[in-house]
Protein backbone atom coordinates (compact mmCIF):
# COMPACT_ATOMS: atom_id res chain seq x y z
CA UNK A 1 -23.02 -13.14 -3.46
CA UNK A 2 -23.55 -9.48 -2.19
CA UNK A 3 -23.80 -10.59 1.25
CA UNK A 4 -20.97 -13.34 1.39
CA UNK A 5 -18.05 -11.29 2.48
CA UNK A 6 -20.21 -9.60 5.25
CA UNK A 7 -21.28 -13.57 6.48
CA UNK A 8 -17.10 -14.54 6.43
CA UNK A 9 -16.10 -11.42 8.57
CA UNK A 10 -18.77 -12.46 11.14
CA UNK A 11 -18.06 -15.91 10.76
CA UNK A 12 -14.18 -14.56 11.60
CA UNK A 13 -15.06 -12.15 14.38
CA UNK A 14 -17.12 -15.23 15.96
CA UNK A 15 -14.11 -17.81 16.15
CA UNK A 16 -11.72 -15.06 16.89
CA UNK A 17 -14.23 -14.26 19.89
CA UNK A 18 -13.70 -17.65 21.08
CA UNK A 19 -11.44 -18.25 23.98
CA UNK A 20 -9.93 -21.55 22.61
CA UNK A 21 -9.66 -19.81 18.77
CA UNK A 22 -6.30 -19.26 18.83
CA UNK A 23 -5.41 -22.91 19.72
CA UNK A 24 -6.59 -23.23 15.78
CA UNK A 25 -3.16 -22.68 14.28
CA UNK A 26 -4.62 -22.63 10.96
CA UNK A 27 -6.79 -20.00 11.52
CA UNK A 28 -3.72 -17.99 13.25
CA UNK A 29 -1.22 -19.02 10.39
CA UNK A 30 -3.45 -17.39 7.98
CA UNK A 31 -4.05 -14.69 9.18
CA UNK A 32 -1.72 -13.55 11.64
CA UNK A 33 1.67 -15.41 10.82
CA UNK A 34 3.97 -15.65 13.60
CA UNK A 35 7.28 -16.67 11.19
CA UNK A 36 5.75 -16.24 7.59
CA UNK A 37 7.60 -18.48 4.97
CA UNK A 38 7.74 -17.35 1.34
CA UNK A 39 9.49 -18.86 -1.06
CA UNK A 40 10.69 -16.05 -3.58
CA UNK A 41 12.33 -17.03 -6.91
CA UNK A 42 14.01 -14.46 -9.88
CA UNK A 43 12.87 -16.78 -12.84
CA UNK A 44 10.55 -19.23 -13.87
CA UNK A 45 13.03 -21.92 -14.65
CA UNK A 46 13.08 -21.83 -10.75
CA UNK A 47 9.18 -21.94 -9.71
CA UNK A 48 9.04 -24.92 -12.12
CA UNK A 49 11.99 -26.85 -10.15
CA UNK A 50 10.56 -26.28 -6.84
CA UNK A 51 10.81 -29.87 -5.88
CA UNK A 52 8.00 -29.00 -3.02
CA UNK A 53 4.46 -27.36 -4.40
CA UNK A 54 3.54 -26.35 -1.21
CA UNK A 55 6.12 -23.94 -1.16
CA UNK A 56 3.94 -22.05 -3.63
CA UNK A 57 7.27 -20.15 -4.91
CA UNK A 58 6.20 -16.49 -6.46
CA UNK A 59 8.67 -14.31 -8.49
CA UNK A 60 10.03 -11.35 -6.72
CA UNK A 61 10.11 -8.07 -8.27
CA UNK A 62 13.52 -8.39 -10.54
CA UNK A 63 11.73 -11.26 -11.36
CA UNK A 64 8.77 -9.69 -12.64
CA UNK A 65 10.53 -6.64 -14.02
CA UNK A 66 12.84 -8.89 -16.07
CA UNK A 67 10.95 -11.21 -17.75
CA UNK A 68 9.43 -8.72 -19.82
CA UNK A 69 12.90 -7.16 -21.13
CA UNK A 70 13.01 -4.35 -18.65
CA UNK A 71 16.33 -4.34 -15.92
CA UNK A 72 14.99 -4.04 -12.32
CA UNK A 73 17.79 -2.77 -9.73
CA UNK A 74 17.91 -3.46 -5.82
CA UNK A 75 18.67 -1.04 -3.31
CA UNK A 76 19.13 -1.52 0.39
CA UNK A 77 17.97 0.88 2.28
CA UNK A 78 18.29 1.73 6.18
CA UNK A 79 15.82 4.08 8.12
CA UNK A 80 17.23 6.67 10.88
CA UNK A 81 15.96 4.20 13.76
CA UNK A 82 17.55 0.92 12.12
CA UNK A 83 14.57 -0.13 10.05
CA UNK A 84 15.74 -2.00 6.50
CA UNK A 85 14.19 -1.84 3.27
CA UNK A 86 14.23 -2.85 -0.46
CA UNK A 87 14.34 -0.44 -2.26
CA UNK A 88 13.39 -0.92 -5.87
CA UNK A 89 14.02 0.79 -9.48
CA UNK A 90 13.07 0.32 -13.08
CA UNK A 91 15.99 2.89 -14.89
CA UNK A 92 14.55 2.41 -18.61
CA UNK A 93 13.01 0.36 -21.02
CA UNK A 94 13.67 -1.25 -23.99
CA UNK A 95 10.71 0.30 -25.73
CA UNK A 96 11.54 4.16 -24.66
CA UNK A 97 11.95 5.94 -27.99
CA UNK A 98 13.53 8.91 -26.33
CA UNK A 99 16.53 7.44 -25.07
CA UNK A 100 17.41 9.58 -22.56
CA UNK A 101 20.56 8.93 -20.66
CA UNK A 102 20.10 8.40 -17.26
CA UNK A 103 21.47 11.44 -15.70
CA UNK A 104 18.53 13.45 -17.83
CA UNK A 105 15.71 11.68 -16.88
CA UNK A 106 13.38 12.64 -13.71
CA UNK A 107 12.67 10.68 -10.90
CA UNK A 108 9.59 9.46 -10.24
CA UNK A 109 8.65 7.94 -7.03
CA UNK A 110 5.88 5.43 -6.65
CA UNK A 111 4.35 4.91 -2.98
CA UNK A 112 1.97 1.69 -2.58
CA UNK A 113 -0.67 1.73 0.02
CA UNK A 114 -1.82 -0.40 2.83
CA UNK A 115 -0.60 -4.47 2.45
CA UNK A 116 0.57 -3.55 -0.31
CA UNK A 117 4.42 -3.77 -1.77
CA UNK A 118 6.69 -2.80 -4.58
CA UNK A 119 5.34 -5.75 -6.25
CA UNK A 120 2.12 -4.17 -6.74
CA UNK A 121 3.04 -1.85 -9.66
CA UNK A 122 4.47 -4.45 -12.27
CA UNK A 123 1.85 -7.43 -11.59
CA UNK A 124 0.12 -6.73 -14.65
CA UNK A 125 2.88 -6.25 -17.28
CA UNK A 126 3.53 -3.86 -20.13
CA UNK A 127 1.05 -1.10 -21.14
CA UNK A 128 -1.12 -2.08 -18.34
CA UNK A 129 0.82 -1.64 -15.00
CA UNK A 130 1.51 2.47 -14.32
CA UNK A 131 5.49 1.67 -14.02
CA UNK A 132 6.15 0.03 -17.26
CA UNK A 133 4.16 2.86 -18.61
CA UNK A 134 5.97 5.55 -17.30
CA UNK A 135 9.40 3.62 -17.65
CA UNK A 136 8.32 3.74 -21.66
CA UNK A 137 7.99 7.50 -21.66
CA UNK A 138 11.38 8.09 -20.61
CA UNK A 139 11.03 8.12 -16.50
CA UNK A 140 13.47 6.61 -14.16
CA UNK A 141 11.00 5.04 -11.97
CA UNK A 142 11.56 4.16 -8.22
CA UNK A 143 9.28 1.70 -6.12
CA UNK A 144 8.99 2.33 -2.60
CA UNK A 145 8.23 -0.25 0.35
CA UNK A 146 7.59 0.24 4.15
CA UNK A 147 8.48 -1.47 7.03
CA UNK A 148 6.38 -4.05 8.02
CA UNK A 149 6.00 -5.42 4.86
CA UNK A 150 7.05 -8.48 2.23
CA UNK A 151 10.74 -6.15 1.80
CA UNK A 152 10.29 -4.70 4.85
CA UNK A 153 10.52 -7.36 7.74
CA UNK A 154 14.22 -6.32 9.11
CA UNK A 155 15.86 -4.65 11.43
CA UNK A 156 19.49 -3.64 13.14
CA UNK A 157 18.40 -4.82 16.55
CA UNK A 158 15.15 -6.06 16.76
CA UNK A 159 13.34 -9.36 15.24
CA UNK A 160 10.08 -9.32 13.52
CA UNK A 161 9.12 -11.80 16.62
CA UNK A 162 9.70 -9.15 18.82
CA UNK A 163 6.64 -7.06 20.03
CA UNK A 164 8.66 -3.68 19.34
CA UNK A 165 9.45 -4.00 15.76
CA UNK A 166 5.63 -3.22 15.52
CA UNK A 167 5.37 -0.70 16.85
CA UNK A 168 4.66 2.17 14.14
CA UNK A 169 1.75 3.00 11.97
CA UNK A 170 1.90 5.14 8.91
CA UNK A 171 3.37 7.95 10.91
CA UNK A 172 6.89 6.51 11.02
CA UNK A 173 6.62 5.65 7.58
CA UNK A 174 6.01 8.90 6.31
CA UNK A 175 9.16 10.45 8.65
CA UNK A 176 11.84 7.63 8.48
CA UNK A 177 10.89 5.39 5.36
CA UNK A 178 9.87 8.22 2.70
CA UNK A 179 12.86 10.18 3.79
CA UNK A 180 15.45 7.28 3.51
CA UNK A 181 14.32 6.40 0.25
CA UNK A 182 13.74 9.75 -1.51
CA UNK A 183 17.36 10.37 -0.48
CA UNK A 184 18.74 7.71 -2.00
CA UNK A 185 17.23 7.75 -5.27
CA UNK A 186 18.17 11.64 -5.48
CA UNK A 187 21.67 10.69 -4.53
CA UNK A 188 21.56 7.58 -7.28
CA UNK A 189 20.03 9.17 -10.15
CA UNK A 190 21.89 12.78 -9.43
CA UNK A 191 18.42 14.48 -9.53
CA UNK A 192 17.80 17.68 -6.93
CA UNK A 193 13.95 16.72 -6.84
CA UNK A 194 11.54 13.65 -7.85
CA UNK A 195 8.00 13.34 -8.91
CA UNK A 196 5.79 11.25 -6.46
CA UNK A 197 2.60 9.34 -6.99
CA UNK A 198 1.01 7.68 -4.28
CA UNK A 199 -1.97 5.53 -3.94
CA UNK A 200 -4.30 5.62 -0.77
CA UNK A 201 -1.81 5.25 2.13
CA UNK A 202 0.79 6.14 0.07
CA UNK A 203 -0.58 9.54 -0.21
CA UNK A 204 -1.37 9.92 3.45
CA UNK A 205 2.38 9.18 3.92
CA UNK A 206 3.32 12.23 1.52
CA UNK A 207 0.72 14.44 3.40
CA UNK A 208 2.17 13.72 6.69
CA UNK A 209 5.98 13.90 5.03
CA UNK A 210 5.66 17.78 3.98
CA UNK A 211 3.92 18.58 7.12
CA UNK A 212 6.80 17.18 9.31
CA UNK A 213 9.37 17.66 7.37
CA UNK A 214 8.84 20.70 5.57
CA UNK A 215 12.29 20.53 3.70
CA UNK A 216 10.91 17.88 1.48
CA UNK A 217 8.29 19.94 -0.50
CA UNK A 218 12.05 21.72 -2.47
CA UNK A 219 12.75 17.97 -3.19
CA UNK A 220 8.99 16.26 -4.18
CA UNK A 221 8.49 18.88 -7.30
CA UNK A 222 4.96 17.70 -7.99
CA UNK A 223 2.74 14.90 -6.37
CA UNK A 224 0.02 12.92 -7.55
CA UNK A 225 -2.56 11.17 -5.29
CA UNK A 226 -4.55 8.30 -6.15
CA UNK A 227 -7.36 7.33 -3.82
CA UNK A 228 -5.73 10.30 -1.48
CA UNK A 229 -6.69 9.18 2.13
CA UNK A 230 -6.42 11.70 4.84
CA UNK A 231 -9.63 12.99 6.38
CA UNK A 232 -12.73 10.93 7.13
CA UNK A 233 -15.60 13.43 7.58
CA UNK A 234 -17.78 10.69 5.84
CA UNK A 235 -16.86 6.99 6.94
CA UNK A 236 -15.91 4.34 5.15
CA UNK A 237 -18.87 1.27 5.08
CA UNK A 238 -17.43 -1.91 4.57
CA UNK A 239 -18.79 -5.27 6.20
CA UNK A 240 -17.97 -5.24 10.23
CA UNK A 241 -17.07 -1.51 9.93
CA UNK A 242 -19.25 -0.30 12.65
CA UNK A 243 -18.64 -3.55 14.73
CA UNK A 244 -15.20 -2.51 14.59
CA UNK A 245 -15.81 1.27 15.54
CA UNK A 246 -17.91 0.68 18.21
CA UNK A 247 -15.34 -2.25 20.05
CA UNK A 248 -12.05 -0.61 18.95
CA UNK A 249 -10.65 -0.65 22.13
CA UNK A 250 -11.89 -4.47 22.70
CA UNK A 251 -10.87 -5.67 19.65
CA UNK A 252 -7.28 -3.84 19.97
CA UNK A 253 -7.05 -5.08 23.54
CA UNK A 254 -8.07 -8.84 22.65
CA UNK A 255 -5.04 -8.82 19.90
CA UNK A 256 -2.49 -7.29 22.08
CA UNK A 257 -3.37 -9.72 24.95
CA UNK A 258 -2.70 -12.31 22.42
CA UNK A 259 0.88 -10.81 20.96
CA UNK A 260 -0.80 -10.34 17.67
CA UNK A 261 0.69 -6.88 16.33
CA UNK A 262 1.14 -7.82 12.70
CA UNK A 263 -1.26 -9.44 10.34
CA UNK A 264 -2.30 -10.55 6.31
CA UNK A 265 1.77 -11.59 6.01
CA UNK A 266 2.55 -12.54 2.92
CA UNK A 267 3.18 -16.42 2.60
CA UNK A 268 3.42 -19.43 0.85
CA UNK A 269 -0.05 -21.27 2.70
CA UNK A 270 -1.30 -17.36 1.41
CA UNK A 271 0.19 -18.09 -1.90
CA UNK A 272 -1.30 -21.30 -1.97
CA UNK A 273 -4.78 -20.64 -0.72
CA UNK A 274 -5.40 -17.92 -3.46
CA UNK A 275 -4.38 -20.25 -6.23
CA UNK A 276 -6.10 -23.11 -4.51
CA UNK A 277 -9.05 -21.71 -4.57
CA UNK A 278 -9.59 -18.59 -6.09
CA UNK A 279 -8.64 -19.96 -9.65
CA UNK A 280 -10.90 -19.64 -12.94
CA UNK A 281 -13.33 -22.77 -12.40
CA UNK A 282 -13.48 -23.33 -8.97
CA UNK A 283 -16.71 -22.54 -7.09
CA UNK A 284 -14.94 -20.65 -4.09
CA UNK A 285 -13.47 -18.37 -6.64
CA UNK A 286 -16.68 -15.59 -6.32
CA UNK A 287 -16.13 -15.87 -2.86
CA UNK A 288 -12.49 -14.25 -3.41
CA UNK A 289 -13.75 -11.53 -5.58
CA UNK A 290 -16.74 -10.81 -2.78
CA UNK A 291 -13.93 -10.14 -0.39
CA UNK A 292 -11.81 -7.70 -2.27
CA UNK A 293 -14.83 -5.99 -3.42
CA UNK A 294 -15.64 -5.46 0.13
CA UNK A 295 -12.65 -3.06 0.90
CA UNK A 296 -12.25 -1.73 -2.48
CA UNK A 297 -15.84 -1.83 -3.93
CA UNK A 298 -17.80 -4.03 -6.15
CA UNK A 299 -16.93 -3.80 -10.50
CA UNK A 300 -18.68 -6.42 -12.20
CA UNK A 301 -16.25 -6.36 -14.81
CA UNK A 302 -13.72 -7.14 -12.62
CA UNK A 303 -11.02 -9.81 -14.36
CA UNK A 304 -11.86 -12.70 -12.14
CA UNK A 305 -8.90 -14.97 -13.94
CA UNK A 306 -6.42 -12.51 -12.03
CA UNK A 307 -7.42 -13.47 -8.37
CA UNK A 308 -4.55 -16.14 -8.07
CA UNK A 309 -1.87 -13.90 -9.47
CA UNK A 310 -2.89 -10.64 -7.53
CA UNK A 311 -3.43 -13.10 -4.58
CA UNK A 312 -0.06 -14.35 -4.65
CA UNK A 313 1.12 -10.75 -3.74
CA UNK A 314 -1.23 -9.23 -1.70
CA UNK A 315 -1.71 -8.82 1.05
CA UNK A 316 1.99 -8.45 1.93
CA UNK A 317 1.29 -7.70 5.78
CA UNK A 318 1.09 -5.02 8.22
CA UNK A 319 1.24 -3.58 11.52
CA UNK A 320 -1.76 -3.70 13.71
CA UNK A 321 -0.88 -0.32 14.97
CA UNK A 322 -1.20 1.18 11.23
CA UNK A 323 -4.93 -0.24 11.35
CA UNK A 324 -5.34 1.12 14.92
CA UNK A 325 -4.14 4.60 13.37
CA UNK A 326 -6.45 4.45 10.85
CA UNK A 327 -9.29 4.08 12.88
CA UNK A 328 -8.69 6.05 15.40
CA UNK A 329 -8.78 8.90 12.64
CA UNK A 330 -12.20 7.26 11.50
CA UNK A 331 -13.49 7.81 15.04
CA UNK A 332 -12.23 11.18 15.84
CA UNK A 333 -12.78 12.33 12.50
CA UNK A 334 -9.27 14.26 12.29
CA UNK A 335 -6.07 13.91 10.53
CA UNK A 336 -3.75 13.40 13.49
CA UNK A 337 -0.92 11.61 15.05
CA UNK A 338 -1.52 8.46 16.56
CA UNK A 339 -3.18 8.39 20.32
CA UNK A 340 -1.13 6.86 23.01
CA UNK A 341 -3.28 7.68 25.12
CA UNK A 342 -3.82 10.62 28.08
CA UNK A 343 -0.52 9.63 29.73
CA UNK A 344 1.49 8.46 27.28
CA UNK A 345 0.25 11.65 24.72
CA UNK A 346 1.64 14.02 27.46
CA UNK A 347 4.87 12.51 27.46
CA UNK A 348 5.09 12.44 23.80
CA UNK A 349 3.15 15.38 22.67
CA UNK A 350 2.81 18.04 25.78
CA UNK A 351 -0.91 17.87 25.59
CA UNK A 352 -3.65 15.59 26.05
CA UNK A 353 -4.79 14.55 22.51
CA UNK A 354 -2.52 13.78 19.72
CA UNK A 355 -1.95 16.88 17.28
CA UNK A 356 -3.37 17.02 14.28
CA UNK A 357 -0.86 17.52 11.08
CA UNK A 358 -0.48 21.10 9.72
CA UNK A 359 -0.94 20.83 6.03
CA UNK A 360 -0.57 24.87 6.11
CA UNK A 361 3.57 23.48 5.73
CA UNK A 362 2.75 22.12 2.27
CA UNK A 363 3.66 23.74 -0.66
CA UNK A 364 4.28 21.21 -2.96
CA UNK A 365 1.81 21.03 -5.67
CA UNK A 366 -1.02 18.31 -5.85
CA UNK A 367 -3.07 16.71 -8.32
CA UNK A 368 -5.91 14.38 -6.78
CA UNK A 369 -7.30 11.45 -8.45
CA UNK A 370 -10.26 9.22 -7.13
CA UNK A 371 -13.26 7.89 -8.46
CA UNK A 372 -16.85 7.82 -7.58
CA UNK A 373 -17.09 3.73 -6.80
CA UNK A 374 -14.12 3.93 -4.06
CA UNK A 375 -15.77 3.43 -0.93
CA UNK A 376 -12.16 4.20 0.78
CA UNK A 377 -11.72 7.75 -1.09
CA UNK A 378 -15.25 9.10 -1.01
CA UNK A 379 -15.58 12.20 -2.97
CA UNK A 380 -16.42 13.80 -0.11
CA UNK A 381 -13.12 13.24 1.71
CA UNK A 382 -11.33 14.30 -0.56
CA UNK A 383 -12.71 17.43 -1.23
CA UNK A 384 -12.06 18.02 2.09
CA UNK A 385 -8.99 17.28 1.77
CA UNK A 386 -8.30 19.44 -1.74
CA UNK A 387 -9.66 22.56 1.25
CA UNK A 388 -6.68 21.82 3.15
CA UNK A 389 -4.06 21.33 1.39
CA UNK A 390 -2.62 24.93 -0.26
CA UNK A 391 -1.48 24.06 -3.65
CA UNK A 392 -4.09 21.85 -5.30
CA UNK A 393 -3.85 22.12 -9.06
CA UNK A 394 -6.36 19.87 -10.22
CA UNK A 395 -8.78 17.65 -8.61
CA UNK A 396 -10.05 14.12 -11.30
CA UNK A 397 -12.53 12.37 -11.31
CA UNK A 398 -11.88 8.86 -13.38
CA UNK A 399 -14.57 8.47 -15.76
CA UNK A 400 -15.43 5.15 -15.41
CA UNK A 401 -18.44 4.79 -12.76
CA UNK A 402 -17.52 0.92 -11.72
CA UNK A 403 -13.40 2.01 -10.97
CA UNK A 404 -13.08 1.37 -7.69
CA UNK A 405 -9.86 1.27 -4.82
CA UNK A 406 -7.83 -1.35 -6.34
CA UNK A 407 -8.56 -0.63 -10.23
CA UNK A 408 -5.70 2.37 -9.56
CA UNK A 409 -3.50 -0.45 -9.84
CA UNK A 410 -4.75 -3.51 -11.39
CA UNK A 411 -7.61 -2.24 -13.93
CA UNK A 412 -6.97 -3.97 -17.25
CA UNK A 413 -8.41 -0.67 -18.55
CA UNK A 414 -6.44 1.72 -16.35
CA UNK A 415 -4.19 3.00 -19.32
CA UNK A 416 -7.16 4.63 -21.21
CA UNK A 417 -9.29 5.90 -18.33
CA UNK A 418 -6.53 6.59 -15.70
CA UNK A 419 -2.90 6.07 -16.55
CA UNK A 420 -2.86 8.34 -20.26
CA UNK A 421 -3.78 11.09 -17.63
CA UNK A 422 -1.53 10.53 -14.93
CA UNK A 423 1.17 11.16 -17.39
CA UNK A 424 -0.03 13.95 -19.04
CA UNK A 425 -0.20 15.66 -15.45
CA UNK A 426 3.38 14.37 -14.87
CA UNK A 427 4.88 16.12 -18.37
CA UNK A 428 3.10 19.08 -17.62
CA UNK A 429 5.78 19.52 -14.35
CA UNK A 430 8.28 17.89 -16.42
């Protein structure tokens, strides 16, 4: 099975390189959902009345929260240029011996990465997902989402079918979501500052944050990056990376002449699919693990059983432009804004190229986690990075060799080789 998720991205990049592909509204629905339909329920007694099973109905994140005991609260949250969010927090737990009230406990601030969402921290349950965890050692902990994705597909003006609403990449993130949320969860919780832990481009959002907005390092007191992403002196290898390197500029031009800007929605044929076929006993199912272990890199003892519930949340969709961002970076090899191009970077930026981000403006202090089977966060990289930034306190390597990009959320062994330290960094800031 090595080579089976390099044979389905050619096999993809062939149709899709068709001039009649598109016509296949499968193929489009799946991956690049005009009007995605998800059918979100808060308790089980409602997935198991679903008169319809197509509608593949998941449990949202109160959902998720609540059925093990803990409360889940929902914030709505609006960006300075009209973007909306859901905003999510888990305030305590039943099993937190300390008992803080909630005006003494600190804020911590979790950031999820690429297609990711909220939902991504609590799939697992108690002592195995990072925010029950750190909900049971007395945190108030915050979930974060970004526009674009499963909470994030609103607007004051514009419509997910419109082109425009796509129209960011991680940039905008970093300077209008992160800020709208981190405000509002210091205003909530009556905190002056919040701890942050981010995981791939949820770091890259915090870099870029503190460089723009230099104000924030007084309110993020200490920051934790997991899989930090930021520079790309060595490149990523993944199957169809260096097809997609070499034809960036065909690839992105094919897509926009199509009006596809967003893609991997999360939806109920997505929903579906994974359980379908990804399930404990059905032949496809290696096939599903081959294709996550090409992004996030292969661990044989991988828990194959999850597939249909980690598949029923992610991915959670998108922008094309956040892709385009990223490799743009890739190519150039620089941490920089994204490139409108000669024209368009004059009007924007004064100058011909996009600048690169001044990490010189951070102060905050870092801790940077990755691990040595993360084909995203080379070792490399992020050393690179640790040279740049100026307040690195510790750099970690996680001990076990087959932890790879994805096992910094889902491992079923994440508490003893990841999480145990995590909050043992977090208490020493507390």
């Amino acid at each position: 099975m090595i080579y089976t998720s390099k044979l389905l991205f050619i096999i993809i990049i062939i149709l899709l390189l068709q001039k009649n592909c598109l016509s296949i509204g499968f193929l489009r629905d799946l991956f690049f959902p005009r009007v995605p339909v998800l059918n979100r329920v808060r308790s089980f007694t409602e997935t198991r009345s679903s008169g319809n099973n197509f509608d593949s109905p998941i449990l949202d994140i109160i959902g998720l929260v609540e059925k093990h005991g803990y409360p889940c609260l929902e914030y709505n949250i609006t960006t300075k240029d009209g973007y909306k969010l859901k905003l999510h927090r888990i305030p305590e737990s039943p099993y937190d011996e300390k008992k803080y009230k909630n005006h003494e406990k600190p804020v911590v601030f979790l950031q999820h990465g690429i297609l990711a969402s909220s939902d991504s921290w609590t799939l697992l349950g108690p002592n195995k997902d990072l925010a029950f965890i750190l909900a049971d050692e007395g945190w108030d902990v915050w979930l974060g989402n970004v526009r674009g994705n499963t909470y994030g597909r609103s607007h004051e003006e514009l419509s997910p079918k419109n082109n425009e609403f796509w129209k960011f990449s991680f940039h905008e993130m970093a300077v209008y979501d992160l800020p709208a949320m981190i405000d509002h969860a210091l205003e909530v919780s009556g905190q002056k500052n919040l701890f942050y832990i981010g995981h791939s481009m949820g770091t890259t959002m915090s870099y870029i944050l503190l460089s723009m907005r230099p104000e924030y390092n007084d309110k993020i007191k200490f920051s934790i990056s997991l899989a930090p992403i930021a520079f790309w002196n060595v490149i990523p290898k993944f199957p169809g990376s260096d097809v997609i390197l070499k034809n960036y500029k065909n690839i992105k031009m094919f897509l926009d002449n199509n009006d596809i800007h967003e893609v991997l929605q999360l939806t109920s044929r997505s929903v579906k699919l994974g359980r379908s076929f990804c399930s404990d006993g059905v032949v496809t199912q290696p096939i599903c693990a081959e294709m996550l272990f090409a992004i996030s890199g292969r661990n044989e003892h991988f828990n194959r059983t999850l597939l249909p519930l980690l598949l029923s949340y992610f991915p959670a969709g998108a922008s094309m432009q956040t892709f385009y961002h990223f490799v743009q970076n890739m190519k150039q090899r620089k941490f920089q804004q994204y490139d409108f191009g000669f024209v368009n970077n004059y009007k924007l930026y004064g100058q011909k190229k996009p600048p690169v981000y001044d990490l010189t403006k951070i102060n905050t202090p870092f801790a940077l986690v990755y691990s040595e089977n993360d084909p995203m966060a080379t070792k490399e990289n992020v050393m690179m990075l640790a040279k740049n930034l100026n307040n690195v306190v510790a750099v970690e390597r996680v001990a076990s060799k087959e932890f790879n990009h994805l096992d910094f959320l889902w491992s079923l062994e994440g508490k003893k080789v990841l999480f145990s330290k995590v909050v043992n960094l977090l208490e020493n800031y507390r």
